[in-house]
Protein backbone atom coordinates (compact mmCIF):
# COMPACT_ATOMS: atom_id res chain seq x y z
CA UNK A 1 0.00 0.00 0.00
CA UNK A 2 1.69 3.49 -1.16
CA UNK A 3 0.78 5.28 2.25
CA UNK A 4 1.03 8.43 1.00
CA UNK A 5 -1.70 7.59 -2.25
CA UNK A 6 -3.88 6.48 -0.05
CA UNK A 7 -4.15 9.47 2.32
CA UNK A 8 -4.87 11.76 -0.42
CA UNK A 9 -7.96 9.77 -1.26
CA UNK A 10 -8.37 10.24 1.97
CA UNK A 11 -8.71 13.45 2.65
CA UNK A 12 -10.09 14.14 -0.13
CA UNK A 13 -12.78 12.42 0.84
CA UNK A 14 -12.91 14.31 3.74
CA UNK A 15 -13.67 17.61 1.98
CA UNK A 16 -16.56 15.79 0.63
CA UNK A 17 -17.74 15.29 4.01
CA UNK A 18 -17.41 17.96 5.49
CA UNK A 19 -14.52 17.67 8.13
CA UNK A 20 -13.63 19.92 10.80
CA UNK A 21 -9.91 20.92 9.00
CA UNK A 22 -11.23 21.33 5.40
CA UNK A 23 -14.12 24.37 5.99
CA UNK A 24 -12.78 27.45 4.81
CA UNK A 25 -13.10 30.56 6.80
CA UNK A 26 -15.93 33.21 6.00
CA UNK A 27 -15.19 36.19 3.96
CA UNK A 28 -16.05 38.05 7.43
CA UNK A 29 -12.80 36.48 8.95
CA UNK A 30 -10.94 37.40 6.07
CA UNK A 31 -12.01 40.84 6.06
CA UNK A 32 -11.32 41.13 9.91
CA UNK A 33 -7.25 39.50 9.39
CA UNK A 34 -7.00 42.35 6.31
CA UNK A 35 -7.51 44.93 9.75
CA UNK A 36 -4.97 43.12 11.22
CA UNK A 37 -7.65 41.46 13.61
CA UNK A 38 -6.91 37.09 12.94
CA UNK A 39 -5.70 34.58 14.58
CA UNK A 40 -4.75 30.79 13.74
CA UNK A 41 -4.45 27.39 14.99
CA UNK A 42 -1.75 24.42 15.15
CA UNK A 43 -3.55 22.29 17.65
CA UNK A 44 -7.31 22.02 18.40
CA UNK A 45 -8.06 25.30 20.44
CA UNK A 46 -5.07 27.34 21.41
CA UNK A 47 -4.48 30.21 19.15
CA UNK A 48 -0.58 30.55 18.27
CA UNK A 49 0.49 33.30 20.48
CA UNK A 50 0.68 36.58 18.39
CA UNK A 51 4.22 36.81 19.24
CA UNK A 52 5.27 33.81 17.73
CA UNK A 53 4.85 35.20 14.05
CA UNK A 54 7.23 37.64 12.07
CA UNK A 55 6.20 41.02 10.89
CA UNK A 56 3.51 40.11 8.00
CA UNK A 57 3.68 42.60 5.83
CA UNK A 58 5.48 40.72 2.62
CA UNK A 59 6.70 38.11 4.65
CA UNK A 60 7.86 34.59 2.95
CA UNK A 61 5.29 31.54 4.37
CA UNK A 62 5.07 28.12 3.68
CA UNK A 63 1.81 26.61 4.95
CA UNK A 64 3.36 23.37 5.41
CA UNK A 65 0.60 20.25 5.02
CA UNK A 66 -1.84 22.92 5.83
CA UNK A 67 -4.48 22.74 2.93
CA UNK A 68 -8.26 23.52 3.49
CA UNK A 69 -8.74 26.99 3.23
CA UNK A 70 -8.12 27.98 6.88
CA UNK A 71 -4.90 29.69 7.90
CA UNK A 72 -3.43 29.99 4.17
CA UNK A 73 -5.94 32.82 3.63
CA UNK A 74 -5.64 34.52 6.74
CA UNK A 75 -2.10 34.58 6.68
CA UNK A 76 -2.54 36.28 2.44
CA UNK A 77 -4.90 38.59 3.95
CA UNK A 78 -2.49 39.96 6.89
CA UNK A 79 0.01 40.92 4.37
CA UNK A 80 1.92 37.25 3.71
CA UNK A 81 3.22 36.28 0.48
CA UNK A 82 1.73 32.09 1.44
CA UNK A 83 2.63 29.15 -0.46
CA UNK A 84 0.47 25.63 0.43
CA UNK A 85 1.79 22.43 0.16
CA UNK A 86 -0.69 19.32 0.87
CA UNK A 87 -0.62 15.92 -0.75
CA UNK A 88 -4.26 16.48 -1.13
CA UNK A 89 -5.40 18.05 -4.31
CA UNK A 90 -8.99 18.55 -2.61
CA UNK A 91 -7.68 20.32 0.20
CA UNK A 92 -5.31 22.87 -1.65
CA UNK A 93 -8.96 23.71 -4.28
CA UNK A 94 -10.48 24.45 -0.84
CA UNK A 95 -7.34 27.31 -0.39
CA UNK A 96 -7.55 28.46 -4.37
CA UNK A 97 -11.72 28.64 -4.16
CA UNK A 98 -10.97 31.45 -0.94
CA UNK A 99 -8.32 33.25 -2.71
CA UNK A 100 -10.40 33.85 -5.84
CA UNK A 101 -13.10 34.45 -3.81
CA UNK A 102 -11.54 37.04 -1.56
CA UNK A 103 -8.96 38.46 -4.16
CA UNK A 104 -5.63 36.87 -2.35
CA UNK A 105 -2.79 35.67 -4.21
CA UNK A 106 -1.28 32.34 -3.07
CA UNK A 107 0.62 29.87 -4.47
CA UNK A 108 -0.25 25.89 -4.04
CA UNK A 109 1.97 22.90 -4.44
CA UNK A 110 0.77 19.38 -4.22
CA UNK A 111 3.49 17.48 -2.82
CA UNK A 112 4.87 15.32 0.47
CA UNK A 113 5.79 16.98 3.84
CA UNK A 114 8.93 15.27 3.39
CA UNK A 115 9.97 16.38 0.17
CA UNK A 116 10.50 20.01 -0.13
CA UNK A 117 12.60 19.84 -3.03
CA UNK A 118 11.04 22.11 -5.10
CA UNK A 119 11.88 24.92 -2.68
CA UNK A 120 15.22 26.82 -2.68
CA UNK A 121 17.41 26.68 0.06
CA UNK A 122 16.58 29.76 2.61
CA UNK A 123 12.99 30.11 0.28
CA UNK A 124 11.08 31.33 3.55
CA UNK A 125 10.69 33.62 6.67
CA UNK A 126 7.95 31.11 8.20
CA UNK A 127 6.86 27.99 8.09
CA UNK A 128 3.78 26.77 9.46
CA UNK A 129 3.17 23.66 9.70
CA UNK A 130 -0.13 22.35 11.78
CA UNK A 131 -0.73 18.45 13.25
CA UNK A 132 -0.39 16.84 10.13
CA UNK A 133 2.82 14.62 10.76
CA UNK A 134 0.94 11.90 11.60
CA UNK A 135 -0.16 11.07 8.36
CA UNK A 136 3.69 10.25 7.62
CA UNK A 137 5.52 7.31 8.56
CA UNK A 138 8.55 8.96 8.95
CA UNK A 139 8.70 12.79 10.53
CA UNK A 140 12.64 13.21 10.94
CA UNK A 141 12.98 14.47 6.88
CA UNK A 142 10.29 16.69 7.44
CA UNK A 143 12.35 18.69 10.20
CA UNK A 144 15.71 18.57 7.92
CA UNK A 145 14.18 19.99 4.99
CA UNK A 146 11.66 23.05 7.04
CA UNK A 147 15.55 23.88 8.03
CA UNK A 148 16.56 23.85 4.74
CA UNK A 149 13.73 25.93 3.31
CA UNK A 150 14.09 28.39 5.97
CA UNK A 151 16.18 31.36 6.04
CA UNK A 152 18.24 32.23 8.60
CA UNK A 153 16.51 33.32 12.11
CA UNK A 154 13.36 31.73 10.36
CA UNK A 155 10.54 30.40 12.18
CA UNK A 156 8.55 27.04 12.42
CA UNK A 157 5.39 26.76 14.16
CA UNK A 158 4.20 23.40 14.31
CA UNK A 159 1.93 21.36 16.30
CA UNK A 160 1.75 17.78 16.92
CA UNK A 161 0.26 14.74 19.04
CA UNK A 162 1.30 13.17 22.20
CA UNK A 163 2.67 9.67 21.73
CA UNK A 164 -0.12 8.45 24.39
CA UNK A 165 -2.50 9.76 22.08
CA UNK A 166 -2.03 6.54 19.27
CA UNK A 167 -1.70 4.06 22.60
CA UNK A 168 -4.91 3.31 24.02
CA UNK A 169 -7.36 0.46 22.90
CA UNK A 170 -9.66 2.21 20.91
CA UNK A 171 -13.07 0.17 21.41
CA UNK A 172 -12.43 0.20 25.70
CA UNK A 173 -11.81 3.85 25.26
CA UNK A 174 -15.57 4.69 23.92
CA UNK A 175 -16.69 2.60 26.76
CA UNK A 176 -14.28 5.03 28.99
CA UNK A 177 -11.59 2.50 30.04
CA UNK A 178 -8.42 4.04 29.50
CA UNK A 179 -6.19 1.24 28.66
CA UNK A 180 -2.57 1.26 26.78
CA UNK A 181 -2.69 -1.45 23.99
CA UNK A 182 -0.10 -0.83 21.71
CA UNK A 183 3.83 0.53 22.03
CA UNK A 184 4.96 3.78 20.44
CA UNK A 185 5.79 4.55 18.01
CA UNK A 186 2.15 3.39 16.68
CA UNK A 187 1.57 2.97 13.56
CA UNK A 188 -2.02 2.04 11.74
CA UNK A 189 0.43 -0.07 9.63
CA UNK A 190 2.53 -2.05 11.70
CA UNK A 191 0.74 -2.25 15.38
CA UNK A 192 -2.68 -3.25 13.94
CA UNK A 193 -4.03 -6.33 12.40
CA UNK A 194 -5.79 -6.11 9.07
CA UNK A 195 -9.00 -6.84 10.81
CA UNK A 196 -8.03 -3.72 12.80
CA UNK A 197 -7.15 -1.60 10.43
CA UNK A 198 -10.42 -2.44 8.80
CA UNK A 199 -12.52 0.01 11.24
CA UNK A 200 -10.71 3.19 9.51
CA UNK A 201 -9.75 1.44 6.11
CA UNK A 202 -13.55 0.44 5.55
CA UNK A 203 -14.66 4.15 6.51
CA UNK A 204 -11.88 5.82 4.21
CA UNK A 205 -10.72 7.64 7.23
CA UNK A 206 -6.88 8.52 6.93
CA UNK A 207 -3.98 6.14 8.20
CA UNK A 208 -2.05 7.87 11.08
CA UNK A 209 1.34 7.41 13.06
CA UNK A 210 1.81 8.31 16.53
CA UNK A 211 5.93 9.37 16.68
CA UNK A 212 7.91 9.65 19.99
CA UNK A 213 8.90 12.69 21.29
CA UNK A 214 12.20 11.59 20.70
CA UNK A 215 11.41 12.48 16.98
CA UNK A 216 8.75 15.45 17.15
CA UNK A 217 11.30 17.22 19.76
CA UNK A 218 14.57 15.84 19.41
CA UNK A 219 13.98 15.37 15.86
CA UNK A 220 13.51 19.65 14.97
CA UNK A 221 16.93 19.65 17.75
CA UNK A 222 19.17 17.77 15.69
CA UNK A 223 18.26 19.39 12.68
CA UNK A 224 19.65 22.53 13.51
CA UNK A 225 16.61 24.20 15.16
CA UNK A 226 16.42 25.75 18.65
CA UNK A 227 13.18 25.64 20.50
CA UNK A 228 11.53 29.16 21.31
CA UNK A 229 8.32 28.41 22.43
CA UNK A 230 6.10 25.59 23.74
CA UNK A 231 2.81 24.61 24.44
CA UNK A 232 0.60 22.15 25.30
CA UNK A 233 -3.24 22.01 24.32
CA UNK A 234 -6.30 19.56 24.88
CA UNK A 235 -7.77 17.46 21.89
CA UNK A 236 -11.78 18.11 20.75
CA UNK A 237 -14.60 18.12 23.34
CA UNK A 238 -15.37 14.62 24.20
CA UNK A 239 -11.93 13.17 24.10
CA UNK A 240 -11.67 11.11 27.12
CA UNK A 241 -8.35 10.84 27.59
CA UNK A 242 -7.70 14.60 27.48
CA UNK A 243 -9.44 14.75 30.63
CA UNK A 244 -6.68 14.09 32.27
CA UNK A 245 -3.93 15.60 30.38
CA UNK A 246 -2.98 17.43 27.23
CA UNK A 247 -2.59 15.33 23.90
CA UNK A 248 -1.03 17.85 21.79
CA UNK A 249 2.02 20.49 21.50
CA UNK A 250 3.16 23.47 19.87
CA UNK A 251 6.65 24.52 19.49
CA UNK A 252 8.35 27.45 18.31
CA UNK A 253 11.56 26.56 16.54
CA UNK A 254 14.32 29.11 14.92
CA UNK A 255 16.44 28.28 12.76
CA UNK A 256 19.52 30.22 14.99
């Protein structure tokens, strides 16, 4: 199975339906982050703290596996010059339908997170790049080549999963038994059996890797970044697990 293939059916798919990540924003949001008045996501709730971004106006952004029409725009509309790359054709129509609704000038790439090649070394003030690792088997490439792409004293915002999140046994967990099944790092590929697998192959829903923090952290260290910020958010309402702690982080990295 080409992993990568069948994500993109995916989430495609998803766009049909309606997902939570592949709405675009209104043309009233838009109109607010042209007065300087938006704000984004990298996790489920938290806005990124204003502070984390570069001045705007001009700026270079990659909107790293960030298709659906969300913060591409916003980002065009506050004064960004945003490229999109997504390995979803679907998702990156939902960014090009609100720039030629709105009037914003972005540029989309279909392509894979880990596989920035057709970017120039330095290409970029900021990169942001929201939970989206997951849906790659490997995350470590996709650290060494945001550090390639960025220029120096560049930013990457990026947001990611706990490892705990992948761990628990999925049909005890609805029934609110909190119970670690599997080892990280999880993988939909390796740590289930087909008959497994079958409850998100046989809904279309995308295959996902949980990665240590060994590689979401120490991975953006040892490619040259240094961490500048940090946070930790909740996932969606009714999660039970995030009752009792946070299941994803944000981080701040600069490329020093």
């Amino acid at each position: 199975m080409s992993i990568r293939a069948y994500n993109r059916e995916a989430w495609d798919r998803a766009v049909s339906e309606g997902d939570r990540w592949t709405v675009p924003v209104s043309p009233e949001v838009v109109a607010a982050a042209r007065r300087g008045e938006w704000s984004i996501i990298l996790t489920p709730n938290i806005p990124v703290p204003k502070s984390w971004f570069p001045p705007l106006d001009g700026a270079e952004v990659l909107c790293l596996a960030s298709g659906g029409g969300q913060q591409v725009p916003l980002l065009s509309a506050a004064g960004a010059r945003v490229t999109v790359l997504d390995n979803s054709p679907r998702q990156l129509g939902q960014d090009r339908m609100v720039a030629e609704r709105e009037g914003l000038s972005i540029t989309t790439v279909e392509g894979d997170m880990r596989d920035l090649g057709v970017f120039a070394d330095g290409a970029f003030d900021l990169i942001v790049h929201p939970c989206s690792n997951c849906f790659v088997e490997e995350v470590r490439p996709v650290w060494r080549e945001c550090f390639r792409v960025l220029k120096k004293g560049g930013a990457l915002l990026s947001g990611f999963s706990q490892p705990i999140l992948f761990l628990l046994d999925p049909e005890l967990e609805e029934k609110g038994i909190l119970q670690v099944k599997y080892k990280a790092p999880y993988s939909d590929v390796t740590s289930l059996s087909e008959e497994e697998r079958k409850r998100y192959t046989e809904k279309g829903q995308p295959l996902c890797f949980g990665h240590t923090l060994d590689d979401q952290i120490g991975g953006q260290i040892d490619a040259g970044f240094v961490i500048a910020g940090f946070y930790e958010d909740r996932h969606v309402e009714g999660d039970k697990l995030s009752a009792y702690l946070p299941t994803f982080i944000a981080t701040r990295a600069i490329k020093a």
